[in-house]
C-alpha atoms as a PDB file:
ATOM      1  CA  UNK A   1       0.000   0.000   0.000  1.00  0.00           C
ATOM      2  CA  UNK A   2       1.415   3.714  -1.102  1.00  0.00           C
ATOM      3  CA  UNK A   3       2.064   5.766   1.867  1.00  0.00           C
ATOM      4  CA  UNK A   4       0.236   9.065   2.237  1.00  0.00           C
ATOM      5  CA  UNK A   5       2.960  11.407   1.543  1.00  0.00           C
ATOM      6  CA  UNK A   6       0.891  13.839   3.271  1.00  0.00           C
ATOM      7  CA  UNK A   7       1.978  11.924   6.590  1.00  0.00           C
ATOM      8  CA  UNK A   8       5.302  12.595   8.440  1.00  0.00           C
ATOM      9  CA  UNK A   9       7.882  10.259   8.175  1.00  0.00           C
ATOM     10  CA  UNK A  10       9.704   8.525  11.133  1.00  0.00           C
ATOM     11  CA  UNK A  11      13.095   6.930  10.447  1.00  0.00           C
ATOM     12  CA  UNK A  12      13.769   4.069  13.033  1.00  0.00           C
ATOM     13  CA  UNK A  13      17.152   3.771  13.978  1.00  0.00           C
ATOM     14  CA  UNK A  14      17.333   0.590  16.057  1.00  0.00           C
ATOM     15  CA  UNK A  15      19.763  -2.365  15.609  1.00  0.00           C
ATOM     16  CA  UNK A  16      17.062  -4.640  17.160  1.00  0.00           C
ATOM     17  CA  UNK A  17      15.047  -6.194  14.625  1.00  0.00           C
ATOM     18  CA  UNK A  18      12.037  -6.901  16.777  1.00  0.00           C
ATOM     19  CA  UNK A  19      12.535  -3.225  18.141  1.00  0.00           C
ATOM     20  CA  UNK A  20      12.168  -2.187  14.490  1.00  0.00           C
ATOM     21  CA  UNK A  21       9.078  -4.099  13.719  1.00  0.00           C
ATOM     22  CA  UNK A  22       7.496  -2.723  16.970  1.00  0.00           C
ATOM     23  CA  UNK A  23       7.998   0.633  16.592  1.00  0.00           C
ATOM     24  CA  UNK A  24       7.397   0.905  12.804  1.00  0.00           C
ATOM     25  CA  UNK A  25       3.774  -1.044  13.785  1.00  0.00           C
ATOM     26  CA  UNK A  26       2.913   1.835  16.413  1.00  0.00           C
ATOM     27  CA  UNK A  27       4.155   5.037  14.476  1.00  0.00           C
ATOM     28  CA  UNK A  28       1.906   3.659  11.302  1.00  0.00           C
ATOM     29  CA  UNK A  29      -1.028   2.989  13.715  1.00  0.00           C
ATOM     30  CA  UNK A  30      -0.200   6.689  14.975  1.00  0.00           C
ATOM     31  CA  UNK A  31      -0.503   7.783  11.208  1.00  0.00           C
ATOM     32  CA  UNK A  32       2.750   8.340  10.506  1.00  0.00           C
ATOM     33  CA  UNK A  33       5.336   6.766   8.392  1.00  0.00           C
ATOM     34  CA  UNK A  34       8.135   4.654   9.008  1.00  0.00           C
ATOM     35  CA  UNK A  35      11.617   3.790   7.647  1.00  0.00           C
ATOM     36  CA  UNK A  36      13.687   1.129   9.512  1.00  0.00           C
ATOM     37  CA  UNK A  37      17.306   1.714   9.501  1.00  0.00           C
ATOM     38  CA  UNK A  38      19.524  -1.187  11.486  1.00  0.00           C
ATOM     39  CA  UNK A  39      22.579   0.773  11.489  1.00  0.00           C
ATOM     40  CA  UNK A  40      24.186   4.573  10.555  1.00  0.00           C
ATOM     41  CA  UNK A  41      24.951   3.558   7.269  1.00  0.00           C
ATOM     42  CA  UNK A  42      21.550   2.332   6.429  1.00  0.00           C
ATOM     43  CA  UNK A  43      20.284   5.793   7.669  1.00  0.00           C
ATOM     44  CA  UNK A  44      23.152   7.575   5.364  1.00  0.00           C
ATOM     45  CA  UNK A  45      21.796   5.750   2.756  1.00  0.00           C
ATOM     46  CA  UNK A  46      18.161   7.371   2.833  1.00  0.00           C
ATOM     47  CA  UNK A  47      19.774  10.282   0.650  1.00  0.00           C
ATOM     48  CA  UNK A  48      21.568  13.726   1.240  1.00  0.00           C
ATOM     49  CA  UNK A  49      19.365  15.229   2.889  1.00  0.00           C
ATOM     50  CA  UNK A  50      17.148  12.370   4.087  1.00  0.00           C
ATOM     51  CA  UNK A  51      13.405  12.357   2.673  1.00  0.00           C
ATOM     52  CA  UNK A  52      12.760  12.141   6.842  1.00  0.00           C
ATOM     53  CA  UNK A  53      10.655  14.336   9.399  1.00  0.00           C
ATOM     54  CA  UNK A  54      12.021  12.731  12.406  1.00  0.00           C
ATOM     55  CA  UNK A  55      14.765  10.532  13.265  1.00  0.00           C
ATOM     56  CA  UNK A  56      14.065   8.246  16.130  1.00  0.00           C
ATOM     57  CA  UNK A  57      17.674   7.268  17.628  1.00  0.00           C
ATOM     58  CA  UNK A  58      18.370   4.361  19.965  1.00  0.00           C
ATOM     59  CA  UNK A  59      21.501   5.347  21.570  1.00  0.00           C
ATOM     60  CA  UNK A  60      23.375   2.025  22.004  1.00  0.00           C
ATOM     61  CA  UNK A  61      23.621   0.551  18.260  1.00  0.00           C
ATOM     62  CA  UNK A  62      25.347  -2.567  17.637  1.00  0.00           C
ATOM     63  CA  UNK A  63      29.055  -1.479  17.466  1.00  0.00           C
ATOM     64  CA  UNK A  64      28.323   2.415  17.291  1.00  0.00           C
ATOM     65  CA  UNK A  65      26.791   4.809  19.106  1.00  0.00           C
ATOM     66  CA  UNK A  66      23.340   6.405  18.389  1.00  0.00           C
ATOM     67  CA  UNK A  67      25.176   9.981  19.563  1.00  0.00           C
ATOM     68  CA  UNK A  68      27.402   9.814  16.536  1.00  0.00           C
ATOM     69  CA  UNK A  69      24.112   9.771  14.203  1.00  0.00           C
ATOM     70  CA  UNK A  70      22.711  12.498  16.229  1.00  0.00           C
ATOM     71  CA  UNK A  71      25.591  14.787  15.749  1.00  0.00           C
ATOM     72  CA  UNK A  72      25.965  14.156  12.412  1.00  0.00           C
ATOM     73  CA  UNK A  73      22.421  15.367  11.386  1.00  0.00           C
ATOM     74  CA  UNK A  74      22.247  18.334  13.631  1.00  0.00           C
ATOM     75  CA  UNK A  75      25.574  19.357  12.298  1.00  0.00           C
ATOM     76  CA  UNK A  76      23.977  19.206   8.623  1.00  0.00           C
ATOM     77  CA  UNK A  77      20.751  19.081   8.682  1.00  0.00           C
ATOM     78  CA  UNK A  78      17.061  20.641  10.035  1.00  0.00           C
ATOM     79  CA  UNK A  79      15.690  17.553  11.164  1.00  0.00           C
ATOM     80  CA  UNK A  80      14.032  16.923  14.421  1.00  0.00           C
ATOM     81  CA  UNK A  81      15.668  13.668  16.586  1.00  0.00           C
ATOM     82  CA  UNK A  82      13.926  11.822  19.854  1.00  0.00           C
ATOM     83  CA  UNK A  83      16.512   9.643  21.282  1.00  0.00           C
ATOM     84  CA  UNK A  84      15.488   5.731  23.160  1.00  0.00           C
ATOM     85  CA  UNK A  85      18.483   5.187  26.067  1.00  0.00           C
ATOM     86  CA  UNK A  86      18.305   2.577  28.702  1.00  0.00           C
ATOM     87  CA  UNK A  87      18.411   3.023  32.211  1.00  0.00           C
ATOM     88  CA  UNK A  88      22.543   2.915  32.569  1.00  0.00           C
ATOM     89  CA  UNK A  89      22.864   5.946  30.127  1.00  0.00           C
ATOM     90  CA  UNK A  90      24.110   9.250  30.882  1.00  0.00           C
ATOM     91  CA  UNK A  91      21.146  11.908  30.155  1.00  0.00           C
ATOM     92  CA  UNK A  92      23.359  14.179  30.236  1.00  0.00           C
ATOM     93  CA  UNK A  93      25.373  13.146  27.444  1.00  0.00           C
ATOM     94  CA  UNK A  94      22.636  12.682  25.724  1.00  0.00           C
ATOM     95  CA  UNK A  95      20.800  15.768  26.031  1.00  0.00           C
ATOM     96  CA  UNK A  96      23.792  17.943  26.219  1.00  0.00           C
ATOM     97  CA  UNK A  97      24.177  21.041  24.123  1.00  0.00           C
ATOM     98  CA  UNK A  98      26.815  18.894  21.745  1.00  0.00           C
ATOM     99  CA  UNK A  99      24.137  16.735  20.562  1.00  0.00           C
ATOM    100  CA  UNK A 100      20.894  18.575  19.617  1.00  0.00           C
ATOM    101  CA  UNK A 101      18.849  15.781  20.712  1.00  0.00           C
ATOM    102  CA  UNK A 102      15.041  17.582  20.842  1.00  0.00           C
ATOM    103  CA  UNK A 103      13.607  14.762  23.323  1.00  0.00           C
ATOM    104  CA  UNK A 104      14.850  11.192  24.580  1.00  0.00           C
ATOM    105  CA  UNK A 105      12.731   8.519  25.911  1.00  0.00           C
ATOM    106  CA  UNK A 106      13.870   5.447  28.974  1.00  0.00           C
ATOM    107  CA  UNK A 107      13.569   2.207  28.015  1.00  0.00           C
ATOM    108  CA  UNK A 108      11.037   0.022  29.176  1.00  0.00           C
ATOM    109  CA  UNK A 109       8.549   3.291  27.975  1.00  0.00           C
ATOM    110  CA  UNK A 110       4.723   3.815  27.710  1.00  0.00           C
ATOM    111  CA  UNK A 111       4.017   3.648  23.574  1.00  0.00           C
ATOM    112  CA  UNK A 112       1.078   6.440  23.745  1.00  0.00           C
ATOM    113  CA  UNK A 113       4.180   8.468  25.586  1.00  0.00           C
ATOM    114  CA  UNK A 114       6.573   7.449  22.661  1.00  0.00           C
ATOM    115  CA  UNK A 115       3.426   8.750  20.592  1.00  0.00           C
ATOM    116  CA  UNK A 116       2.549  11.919  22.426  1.00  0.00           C
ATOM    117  CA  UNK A 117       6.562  12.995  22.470  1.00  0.00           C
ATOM    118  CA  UNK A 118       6.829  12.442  18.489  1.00  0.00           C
ATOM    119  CA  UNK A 119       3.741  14.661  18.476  1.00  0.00           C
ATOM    120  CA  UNK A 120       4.933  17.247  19.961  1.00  0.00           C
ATOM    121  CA  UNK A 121       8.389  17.445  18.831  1.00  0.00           C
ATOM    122  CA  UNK A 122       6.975  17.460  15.049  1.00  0.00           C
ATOM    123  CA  UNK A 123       4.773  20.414  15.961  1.00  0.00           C
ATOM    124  CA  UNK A 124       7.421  22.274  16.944  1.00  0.00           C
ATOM    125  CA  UNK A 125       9.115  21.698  13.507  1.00  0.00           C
ATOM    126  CA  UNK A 126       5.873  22.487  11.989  1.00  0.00           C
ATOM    127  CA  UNK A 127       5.148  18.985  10.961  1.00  0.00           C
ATOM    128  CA  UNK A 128       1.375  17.699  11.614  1.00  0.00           C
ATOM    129  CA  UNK A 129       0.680  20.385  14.655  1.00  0.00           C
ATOM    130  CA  UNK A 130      -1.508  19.100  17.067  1.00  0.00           C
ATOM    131  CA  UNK A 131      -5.040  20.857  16.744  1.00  0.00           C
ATOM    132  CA  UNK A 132      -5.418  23.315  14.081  1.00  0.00           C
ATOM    133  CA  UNK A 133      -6.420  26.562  15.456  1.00  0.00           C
ATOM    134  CA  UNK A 134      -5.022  26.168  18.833  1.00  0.00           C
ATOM    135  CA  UNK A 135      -6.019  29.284  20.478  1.00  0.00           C
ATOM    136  CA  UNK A 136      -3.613  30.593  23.536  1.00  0.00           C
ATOM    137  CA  UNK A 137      -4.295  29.401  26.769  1.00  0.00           C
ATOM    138  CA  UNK A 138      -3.645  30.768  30.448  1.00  0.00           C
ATOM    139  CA  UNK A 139       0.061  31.806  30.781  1.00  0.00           C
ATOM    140  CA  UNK A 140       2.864  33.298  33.374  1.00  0.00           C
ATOM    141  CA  UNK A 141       5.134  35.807  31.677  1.00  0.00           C
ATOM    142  CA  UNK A 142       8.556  37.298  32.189  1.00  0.00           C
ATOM    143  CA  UNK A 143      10.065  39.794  30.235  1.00  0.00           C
ATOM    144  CA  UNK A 144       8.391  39.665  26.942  1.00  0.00           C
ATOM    145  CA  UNK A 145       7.921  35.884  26.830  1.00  0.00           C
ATOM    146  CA  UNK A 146       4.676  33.930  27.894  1.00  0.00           C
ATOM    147  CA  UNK A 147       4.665  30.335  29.317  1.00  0.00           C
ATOM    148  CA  UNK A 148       1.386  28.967  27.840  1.00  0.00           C
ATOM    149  CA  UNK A 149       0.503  26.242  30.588  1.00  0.00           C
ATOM    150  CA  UNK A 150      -2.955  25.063  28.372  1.00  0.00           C
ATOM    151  CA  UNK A 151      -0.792  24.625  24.951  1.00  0.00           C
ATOM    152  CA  UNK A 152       2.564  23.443  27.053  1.00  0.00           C
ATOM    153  CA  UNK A 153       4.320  25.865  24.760  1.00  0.00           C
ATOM    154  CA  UNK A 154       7.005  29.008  25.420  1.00  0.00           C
ATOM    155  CA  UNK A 155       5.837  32.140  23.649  1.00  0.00           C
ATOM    156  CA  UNK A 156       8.265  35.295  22.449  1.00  0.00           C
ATOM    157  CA  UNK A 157       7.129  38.104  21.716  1.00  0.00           C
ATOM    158  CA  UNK A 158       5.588  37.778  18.216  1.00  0.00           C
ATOM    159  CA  UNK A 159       3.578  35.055  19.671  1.00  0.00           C
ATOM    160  CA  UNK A 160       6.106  32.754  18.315  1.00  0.00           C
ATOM    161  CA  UNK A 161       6.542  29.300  19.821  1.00  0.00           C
ATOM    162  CA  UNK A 162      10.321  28.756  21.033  1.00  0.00           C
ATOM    163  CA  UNK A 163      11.190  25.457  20.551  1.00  0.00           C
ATOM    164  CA  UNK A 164      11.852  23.860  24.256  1.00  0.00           C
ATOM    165  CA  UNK A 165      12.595  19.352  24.712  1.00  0.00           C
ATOM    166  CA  UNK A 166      10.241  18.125  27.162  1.00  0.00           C
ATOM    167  CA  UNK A 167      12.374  17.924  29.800  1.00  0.00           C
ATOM    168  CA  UNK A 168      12.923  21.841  29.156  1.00  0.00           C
ATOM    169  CA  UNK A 169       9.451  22.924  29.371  1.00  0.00           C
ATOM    170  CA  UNK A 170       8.783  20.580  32.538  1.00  0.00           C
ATOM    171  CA  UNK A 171      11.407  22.472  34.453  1.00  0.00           C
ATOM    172  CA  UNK A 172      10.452  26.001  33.264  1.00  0.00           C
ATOM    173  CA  UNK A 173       7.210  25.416  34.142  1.00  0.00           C
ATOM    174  CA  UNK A 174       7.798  24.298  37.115  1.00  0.00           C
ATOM    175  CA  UNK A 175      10.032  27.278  37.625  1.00  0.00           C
ATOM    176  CA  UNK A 176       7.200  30.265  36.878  1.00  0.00           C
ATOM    177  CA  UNK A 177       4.462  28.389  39.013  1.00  0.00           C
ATOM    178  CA  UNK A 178       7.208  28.811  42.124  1.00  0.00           C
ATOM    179  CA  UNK A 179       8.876  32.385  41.376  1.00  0.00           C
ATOM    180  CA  UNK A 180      11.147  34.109  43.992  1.00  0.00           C
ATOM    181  CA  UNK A 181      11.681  30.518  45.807  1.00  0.00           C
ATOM    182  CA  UNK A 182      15.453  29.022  46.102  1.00  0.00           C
ATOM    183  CA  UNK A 183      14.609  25.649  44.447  1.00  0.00           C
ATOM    184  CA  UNK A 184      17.123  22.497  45.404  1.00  0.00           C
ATOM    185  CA  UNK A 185      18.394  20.253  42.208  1.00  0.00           C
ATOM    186  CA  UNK A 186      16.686  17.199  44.273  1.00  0.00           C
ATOM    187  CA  UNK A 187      13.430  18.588  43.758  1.00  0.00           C
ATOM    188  CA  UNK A 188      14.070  19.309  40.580  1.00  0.00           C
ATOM    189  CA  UNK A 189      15.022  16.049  39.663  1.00  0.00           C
ATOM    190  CA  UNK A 190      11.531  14.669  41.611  1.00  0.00           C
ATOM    191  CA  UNK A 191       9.510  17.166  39.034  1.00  0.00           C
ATOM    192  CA  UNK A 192      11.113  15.795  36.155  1.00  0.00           C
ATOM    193  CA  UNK A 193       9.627  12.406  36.993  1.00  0.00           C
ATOM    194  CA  UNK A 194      10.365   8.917  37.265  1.00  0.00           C
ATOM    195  CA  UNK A 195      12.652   8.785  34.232  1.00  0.00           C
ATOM    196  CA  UNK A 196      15.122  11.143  35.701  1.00  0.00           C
ATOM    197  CA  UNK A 197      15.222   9.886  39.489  1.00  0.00           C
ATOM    198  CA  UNK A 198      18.490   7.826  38.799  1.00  0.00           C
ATOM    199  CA  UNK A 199      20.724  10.627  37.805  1.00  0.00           C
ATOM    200  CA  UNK A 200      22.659  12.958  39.524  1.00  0.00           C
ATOM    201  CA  UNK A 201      22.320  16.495  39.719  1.00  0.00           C
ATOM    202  CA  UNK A 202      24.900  16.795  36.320  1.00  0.00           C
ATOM    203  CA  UNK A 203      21.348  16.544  34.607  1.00  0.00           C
ATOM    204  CA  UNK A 204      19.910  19.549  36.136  1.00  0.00           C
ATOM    205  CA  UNK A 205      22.858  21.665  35.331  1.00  0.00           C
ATOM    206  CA  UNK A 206      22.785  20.431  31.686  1.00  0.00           C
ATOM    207  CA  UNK A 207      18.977  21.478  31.374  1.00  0.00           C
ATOM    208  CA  UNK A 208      19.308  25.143  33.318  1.00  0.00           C
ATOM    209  CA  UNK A 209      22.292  26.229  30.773  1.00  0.00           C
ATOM    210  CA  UNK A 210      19.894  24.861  27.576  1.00  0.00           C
ATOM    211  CA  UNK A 211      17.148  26.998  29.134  1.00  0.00           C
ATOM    212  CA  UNK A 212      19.249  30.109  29.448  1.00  0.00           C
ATOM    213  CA  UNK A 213      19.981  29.865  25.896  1.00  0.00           C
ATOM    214  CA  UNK A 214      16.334  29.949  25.311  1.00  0.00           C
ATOM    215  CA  UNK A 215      15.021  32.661  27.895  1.00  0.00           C
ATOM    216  CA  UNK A 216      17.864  35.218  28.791  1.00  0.00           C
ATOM    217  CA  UNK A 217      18.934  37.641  26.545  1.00  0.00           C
ATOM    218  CA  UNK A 218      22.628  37.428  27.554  1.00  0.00           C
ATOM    219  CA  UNK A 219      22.624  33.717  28.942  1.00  0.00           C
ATOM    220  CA  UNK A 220      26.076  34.224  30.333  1.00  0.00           C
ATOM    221  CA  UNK A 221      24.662  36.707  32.929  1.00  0.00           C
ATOM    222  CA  UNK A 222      20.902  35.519  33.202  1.00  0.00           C
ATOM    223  CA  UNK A 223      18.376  37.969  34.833  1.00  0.00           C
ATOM    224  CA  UNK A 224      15.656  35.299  35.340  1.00  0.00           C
ATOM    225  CA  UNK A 225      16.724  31.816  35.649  1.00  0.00           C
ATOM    226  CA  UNK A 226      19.686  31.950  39.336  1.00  0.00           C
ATOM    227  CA  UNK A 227      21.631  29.983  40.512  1.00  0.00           C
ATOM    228  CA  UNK A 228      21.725  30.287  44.360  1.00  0.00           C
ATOM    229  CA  UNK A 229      25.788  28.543  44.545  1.00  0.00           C
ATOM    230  CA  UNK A 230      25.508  24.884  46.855  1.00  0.00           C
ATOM    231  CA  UNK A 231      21.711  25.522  47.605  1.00  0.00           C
ATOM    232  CA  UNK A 232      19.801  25.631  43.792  1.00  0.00           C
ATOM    233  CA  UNK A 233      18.095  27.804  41.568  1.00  0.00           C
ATOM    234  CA  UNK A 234      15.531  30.589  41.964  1.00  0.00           C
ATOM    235  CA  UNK A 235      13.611  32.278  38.995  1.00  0.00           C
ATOM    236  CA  UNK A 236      12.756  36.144  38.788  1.00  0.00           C
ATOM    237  CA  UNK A 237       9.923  36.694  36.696  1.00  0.00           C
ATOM    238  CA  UNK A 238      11.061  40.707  36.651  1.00  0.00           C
ATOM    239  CA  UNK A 239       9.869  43.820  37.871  1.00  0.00           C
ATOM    240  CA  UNK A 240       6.263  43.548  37.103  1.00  0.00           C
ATOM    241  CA  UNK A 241       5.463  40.684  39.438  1.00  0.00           C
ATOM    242  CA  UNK A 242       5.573  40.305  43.244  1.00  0.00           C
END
């Protein structure tokens, strides 16, 4: 059967054949399409640039490493990636500014998670967004930027969605709905959720300098998002809040 080429297309990156078949079943039930790629090379092969809207990355490949496949298309290309780790991975590796990752996912995960995270990370891309006319929900703002809590979205000025990884709008979230409170990394990391209560507080740090990219205008002296030094971080919504 010809796939609707209307449909966004999700390469598979797994080494594990049954992974493969698996995923490829549940993003074409999602209505999307699939590509299955066992290695790098197989994903190389898919054309300069890949025909792809997504690239879903597992990061331990058989005799390579899912990171090297990641780097390689942010380096050269504008396509969105959602990485699959196990539990002895380093997050932080993988979601560190190097890499470009938009998203990862723990292994053993929920599939209508899986789902809901390829969603969203295509939206942001512009690929399939979620409800056409989404209208602008309740929000927190600082500066000239709006937190949309309704839409889960960041907002800049123009009304513009910034693009922010889960894990990123989680924490700054978390961060407007407390203002002016020194916030420890633990409870942080408890926020986050189950999938980040094995790492150490690395993770945090990795997230807070991705945010400050996003939010401060000179993220090398932030005005909003702290750092209080050995006790956490506090965010200042500015001048026009209490």
């Amino acid at each position: 059967m010809q796939r609707d080429q209307s449909e966004p297309l999700i390469a598979i990156v797994d080494d594990d054949e049954n992974v493969r078949d698996t995923l490829s079943a549940l993003v074409r039930d999602s209505g999307f399409g699939a590509v299955c790629c066992p290695d790098i090379a197989s994903f190389m092969a898919l054309g300069d640039p890949p025909q792809v809207n997504l690239a879903l990355i597992d990061l331990r490949l058989r005799g390579e490493s899912g990171l090297t496949l990641a780097i390689h298309i942010r380096e050269r290309y504008e396509i969105p990636i959602v990485m699959l780790t196990g539990v002895g991975d380093e997050i932080d590796k993988i979601i560190g500014l190097e890499t470009g990752a938009d998203d990862y996912l723990i292994k053993p995960f929920n599939p209508r998670e899986l789902v809901a995270r390829i969603r969203a990370v295509l939206r942001r891309y512009g690929h399939g967004s979620a409800k056409p006319g989404i209208a602008s929900g309740p929000g927190i703002s600082f500066r000239d930027m709006r937190v949309d809590v309704q839409s889960r979205r960041l907002l800049d000025a123009d009304g513009e969605e910034v693009p922010l990884t889960n894990a990123e709008y989680r924490l700054l979230e978390y961060f407007v709905r407390n203002p002016n409170r020194v916030i420890p990394r633990p409870e942080l990391l408890t926020e986050l959720g189950s999938d980040m209560e094995r790492y150490v507080d690395r993770t945090i740090d990795v997230l807070i300098l991705r945010l400050r990219r996003k939010i401060e205008l000179v993220p090398s002296k932030p005005v909003h998002l702290l750092t209080r030094r050995t006790q956490g971080y506090i965010f200042d919504l500015g001048p026009d809040h209490p």
